[in-house]
Protein backbone atom coordinates (compact mmCIF):
# COMPACT_ATOMS: atom_id res chain seq x y z
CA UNK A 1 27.51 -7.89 29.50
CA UNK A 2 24.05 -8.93 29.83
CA UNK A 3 21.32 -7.06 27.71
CA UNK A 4 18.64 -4.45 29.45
CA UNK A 5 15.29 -5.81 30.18
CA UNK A 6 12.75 -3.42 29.12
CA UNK A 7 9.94 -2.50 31.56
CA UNK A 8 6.35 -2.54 29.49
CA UNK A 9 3.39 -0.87 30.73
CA UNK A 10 0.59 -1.73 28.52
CA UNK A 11 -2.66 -0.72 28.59
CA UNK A 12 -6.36 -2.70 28.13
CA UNK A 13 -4.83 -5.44 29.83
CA UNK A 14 -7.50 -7.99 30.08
CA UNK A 15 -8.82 -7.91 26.27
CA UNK A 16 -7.66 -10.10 23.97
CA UNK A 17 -4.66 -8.51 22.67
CA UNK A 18 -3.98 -7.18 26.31
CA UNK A 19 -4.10 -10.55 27.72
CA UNK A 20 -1.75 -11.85 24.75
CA UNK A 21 0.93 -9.12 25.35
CA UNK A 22 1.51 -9.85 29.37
CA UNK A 23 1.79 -13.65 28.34
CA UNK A 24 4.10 -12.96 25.83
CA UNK A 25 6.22 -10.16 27.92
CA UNK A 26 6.16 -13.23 30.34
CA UNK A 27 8.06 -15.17 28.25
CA UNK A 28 10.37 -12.77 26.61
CA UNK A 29 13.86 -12.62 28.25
CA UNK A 30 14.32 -9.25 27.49
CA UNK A 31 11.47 -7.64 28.99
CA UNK A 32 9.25 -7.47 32.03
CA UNK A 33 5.35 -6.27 32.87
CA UNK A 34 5.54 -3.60 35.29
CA UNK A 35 1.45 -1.74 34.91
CA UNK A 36 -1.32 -2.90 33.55
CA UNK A 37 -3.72 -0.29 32.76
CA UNK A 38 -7.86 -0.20 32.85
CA UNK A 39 -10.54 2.30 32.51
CA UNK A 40 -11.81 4.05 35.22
CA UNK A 41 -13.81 2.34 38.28
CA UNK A 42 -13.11 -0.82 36.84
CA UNK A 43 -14.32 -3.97 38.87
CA UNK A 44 -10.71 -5.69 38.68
CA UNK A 45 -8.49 -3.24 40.12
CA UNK A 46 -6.12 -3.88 42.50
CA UNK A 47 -6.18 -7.50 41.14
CA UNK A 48 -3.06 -9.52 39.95
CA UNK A 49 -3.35 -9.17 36.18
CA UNK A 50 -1.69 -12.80 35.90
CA UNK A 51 -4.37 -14.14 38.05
CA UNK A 52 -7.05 -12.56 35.84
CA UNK A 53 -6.05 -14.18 32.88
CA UNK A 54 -5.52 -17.27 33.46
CA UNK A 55 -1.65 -17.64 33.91
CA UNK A 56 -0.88 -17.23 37.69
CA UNK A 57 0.16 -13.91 40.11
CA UNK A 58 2.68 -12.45 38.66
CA UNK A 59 3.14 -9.48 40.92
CA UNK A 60 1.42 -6.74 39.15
CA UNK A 61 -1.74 -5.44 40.44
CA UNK A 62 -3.98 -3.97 37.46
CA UNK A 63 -4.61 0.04 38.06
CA UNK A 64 -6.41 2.69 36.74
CA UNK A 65 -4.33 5.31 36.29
CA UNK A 66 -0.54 5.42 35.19
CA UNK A 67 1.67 6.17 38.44
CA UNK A 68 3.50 9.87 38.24
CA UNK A 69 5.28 9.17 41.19
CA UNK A 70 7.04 6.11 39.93
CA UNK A 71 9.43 5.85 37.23
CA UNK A 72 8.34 2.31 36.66
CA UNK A 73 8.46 1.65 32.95
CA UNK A 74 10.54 2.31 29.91
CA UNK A 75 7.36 1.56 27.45
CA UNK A 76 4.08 1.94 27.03
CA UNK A 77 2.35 -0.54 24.75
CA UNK A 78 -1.56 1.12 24.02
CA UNK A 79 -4.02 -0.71 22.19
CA UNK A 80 -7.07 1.07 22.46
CA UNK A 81 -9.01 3.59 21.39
CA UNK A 82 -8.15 6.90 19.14
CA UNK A 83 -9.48 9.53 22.77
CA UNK A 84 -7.71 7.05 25.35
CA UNK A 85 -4.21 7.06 23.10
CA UNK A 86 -4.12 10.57 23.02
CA UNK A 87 -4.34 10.52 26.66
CA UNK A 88 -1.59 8.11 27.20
CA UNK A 89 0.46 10.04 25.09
CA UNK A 90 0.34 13.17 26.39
CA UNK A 91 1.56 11.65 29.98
CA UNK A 92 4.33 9.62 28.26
CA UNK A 93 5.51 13.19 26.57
CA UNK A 94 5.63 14.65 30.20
CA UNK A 95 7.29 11.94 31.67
CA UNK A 96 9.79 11.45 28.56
CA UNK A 97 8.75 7.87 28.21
CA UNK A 98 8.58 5.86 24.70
CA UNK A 99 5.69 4.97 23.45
CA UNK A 100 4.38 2.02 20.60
CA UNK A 101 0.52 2.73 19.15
CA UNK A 102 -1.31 -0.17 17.54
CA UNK A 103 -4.57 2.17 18.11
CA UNK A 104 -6.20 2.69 14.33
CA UNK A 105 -8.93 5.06 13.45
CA UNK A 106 -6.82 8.54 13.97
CA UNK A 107 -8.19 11.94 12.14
CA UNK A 108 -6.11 13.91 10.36
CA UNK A 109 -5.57 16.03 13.26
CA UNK A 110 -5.12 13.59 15.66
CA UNK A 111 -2.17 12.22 13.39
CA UNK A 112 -1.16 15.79 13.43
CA UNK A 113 -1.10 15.37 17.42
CA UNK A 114 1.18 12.24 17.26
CA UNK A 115 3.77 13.65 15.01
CA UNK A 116 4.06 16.72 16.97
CA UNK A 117 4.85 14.66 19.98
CA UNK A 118 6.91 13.05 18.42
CA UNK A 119 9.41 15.95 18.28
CA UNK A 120 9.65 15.01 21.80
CA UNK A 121 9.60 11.61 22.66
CA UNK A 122 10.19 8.84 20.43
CA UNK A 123 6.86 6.44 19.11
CA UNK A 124 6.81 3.62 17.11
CA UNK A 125 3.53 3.42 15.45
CA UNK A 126 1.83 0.85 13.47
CA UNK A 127 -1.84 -0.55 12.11
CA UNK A 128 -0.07 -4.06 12.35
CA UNK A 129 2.78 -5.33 14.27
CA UNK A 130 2.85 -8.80 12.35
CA UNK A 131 6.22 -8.78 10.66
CA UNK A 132 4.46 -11.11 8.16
CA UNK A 133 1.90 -8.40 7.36
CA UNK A 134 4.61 -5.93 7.02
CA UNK A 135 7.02 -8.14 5.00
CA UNK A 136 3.52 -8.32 2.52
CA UNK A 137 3.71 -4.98 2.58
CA UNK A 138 7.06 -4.63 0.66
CA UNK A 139 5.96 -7.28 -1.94
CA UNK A 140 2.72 -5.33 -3.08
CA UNK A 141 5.43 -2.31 -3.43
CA UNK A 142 7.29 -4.36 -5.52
CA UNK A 143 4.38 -5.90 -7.22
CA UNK A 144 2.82 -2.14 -7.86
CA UNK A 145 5.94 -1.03 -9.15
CA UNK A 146 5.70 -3.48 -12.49
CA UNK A 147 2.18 -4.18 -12.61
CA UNK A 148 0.78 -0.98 -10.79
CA UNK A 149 -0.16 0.56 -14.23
CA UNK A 150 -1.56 -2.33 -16.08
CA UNK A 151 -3.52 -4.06 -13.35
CA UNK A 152 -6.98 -3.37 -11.48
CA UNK A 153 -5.77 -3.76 -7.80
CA UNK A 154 -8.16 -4.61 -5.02
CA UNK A 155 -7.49 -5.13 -1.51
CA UNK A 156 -9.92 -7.67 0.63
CA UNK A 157 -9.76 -7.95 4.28
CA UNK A 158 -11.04 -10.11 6.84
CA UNK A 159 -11.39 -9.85 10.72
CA UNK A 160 -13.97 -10.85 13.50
CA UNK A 161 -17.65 -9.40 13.66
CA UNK A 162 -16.26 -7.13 16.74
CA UNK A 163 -13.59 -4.98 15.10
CA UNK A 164 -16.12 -1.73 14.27
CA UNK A 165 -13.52 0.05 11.80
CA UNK A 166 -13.83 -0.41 8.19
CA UNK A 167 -11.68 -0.94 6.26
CA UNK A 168 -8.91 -1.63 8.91
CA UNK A 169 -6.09 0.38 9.46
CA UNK A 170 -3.98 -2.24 7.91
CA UNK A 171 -5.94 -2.21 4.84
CA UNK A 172 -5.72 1.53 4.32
CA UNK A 173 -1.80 0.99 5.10
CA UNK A 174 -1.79 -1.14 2.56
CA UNK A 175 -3.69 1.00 0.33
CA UNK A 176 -1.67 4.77 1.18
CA UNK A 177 1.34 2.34 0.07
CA UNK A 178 0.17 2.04 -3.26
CA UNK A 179 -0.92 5.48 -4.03
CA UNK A 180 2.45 6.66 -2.93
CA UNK A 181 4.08 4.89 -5.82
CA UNK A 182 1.25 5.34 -8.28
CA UNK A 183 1.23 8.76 -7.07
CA UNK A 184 -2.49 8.88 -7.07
CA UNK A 185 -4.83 10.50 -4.30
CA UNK A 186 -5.96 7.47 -1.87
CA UNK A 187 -9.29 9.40 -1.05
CA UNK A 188 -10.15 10.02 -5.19
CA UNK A 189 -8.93 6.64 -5.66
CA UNK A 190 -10.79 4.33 -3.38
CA UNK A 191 -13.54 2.22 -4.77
CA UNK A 192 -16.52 0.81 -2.11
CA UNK A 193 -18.68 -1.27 -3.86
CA UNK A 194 -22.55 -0.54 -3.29
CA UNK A 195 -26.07 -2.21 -3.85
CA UNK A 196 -27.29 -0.77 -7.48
CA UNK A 197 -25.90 -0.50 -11.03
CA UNK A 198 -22.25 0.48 -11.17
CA UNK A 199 -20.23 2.22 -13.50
CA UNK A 200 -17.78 -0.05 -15.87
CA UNK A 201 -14.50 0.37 -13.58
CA UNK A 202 -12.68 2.99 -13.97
CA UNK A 203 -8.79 3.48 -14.29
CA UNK A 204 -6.54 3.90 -11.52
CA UNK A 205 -8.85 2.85 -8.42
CA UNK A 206 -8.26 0.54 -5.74
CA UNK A 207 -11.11 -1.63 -4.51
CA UNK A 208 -11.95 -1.98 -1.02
CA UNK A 209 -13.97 -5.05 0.37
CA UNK A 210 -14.11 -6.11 4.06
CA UNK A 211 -15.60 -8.89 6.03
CA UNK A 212 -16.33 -8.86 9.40
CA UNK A 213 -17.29 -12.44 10.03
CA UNK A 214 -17.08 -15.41 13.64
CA UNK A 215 -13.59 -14.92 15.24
CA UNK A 216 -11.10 -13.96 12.61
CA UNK A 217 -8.01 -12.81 13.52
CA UNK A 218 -7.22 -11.39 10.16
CA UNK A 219 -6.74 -11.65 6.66
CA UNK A 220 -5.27 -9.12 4.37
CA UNK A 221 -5.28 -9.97 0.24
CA UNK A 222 -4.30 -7.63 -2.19
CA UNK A 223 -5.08 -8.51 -6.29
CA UNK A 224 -3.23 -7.38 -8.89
CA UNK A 225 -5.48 -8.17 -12.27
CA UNK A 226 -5.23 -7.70 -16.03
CA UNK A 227 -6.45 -9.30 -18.73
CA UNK A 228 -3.72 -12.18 -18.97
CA UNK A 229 -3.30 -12.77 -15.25
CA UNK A 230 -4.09 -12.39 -11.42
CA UNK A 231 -1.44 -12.49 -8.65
CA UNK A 232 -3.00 -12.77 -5.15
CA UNK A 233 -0.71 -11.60 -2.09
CA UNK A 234 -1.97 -12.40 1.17
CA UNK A 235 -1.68 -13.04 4.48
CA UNK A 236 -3.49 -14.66 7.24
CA UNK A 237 -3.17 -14.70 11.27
CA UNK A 238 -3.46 -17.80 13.19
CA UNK A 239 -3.34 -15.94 16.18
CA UNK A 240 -2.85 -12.64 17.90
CA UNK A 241 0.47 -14.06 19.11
CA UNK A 242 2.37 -12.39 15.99
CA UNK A 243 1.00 -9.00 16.98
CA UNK A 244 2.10 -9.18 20.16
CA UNK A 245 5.85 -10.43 19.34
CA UNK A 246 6.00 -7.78 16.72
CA UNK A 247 5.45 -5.19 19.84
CA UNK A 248 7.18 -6.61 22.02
CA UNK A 249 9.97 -6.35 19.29
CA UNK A 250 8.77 -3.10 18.67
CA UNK A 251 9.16 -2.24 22.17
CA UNK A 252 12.57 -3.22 22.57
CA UNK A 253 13.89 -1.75 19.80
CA UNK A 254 12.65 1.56 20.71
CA UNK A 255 13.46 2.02 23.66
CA UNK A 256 17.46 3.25 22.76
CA UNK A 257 15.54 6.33 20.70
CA UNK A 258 15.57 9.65 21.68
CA UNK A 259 12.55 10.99 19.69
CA UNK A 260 11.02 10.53 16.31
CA UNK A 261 8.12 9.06 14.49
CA UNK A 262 8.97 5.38 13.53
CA UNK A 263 7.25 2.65 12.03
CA UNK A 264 7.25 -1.18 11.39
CA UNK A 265 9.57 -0.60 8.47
CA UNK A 266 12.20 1.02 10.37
CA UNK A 267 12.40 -2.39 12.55
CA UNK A 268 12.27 -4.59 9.79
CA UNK A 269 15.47 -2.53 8.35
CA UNK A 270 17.57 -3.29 11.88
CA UNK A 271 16.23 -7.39 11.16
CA UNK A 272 17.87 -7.52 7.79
């Protein structure tokens, strides 16, 4: 019986991760582009998004608006900004269509927002779809769980001068991780280094630093340090090609889900 291809609308479409997503739906048995989604007024619409970036026509013409007559996608893949997500969202929860978010930067009460809908609709939501990032993930818990009380931790993180949010969402991921099994506050227990004099370091803080730096992809590190030794976690990106993969998996996996918040994790337990 062959398998169901999934039908991907993704939006942002001709940035770089946009532009990395329809090649890689391309190229993915499993699924197929069916919209590609801009801001308003944009100069390119009504254009063949393949055309645009380089890889030939593919038969979808880039819009600016999501089609409510058509039921022509199973999945939305957004990548964009905290005010356009919530947008997208909110038509995917009429329609009754999945969603996966790889927007970062939420408020409280936008996060609020997302787990209300999804009561509704099911969303798989991430800071990083890398399965390499995620798999570092579960190695700092098991790192924090013997060294988490004897060690100054610090996490360092690296991406191109463009990204705007710091630290990244991945970074602060990485960070609500630890607190949960320190059971500390993240908020009291981040530590931003300043220009000045500084306090000796104080107990049970986790050090931010980030770098924003040429064309990065990103880097994530987290330190664990005491006074005998230093183990250094971390993982780099090559390319954005991970990220996309890791929604496209994302995507697919989803898709058989009624409703419910997932995340990353919840893949990465249907891989093992």
């Amino acid at each position: 019986m062959n398998k169901k291809i999934t039908r991907i609308a993704i939006t942002g479409p001709l940035g770089r991760m946009g532009q990395m997503l329809v090649k890689e739906i391309q190229k993915n048995k499993n699924t197929c582009l069916t919209a590609a989604i801009v801001k308003k007024h944009h100069p390119l619409i009504n254009c063949d998004i393949g055309k645009e970036i380089g890889i030939g026509n593919i038969g979808v013409l880039i819009k600016d608006h999501l089609n409510i007559n058509k039921n022509d996608f199973d999945v939305l893949i957004d990548f964009t900004c905290p005010s356009a997500t919530l947008k997208y969202l909110e038509y995917c929860n009429t329609f009754q269509k999945k969603i996966i978010i790889g927007t970062t930067g939420f408020s409280n009460t936008e996060i609020k927002t997302i787990e209300l809908y999804s009561k509704n609709i099911a969303i798989l939501a991430a800071s990083n779809f890398s399965i390499g990032v995620n798999l570092l993930c579960e190695l700092v818990k098991k790192t924090t769980k013997i060294l988490g009380n004897n060690s100054d931790i610090d996490i360092i993180e690296f991406h191109h001068r463009n990204k705007i949010d710091i630290p990244s969402g991945t970074a602060i991921t990485i960070g609500e991780t630890i607190s949960k099994i320190m059971k500390w506050d993240l908020n009291k227990s981040s530590l931003y280094h300043k220009k000045g004099f500084t306090k000796i370091r104080e107990p049970k803080k986790i050090g931010f630093s980030s770098i924003r730096s040429g064309n990065i992809i990103g880097k994530h590190s987290v330190i664990f340090t005491n006074s005998e030794e230093e183990i250094n976690i971390t993982h780099t990106a090559f390319n954005r090609k991970s990220f996309a993969k890791g929604a496209i998996q994302s995507a697919i996996w989803v898709v058989s889900k009624n409703k419910g918040l997932f995340t990353m994790k919840d893949l990465l337990k249907n891989m093992l």
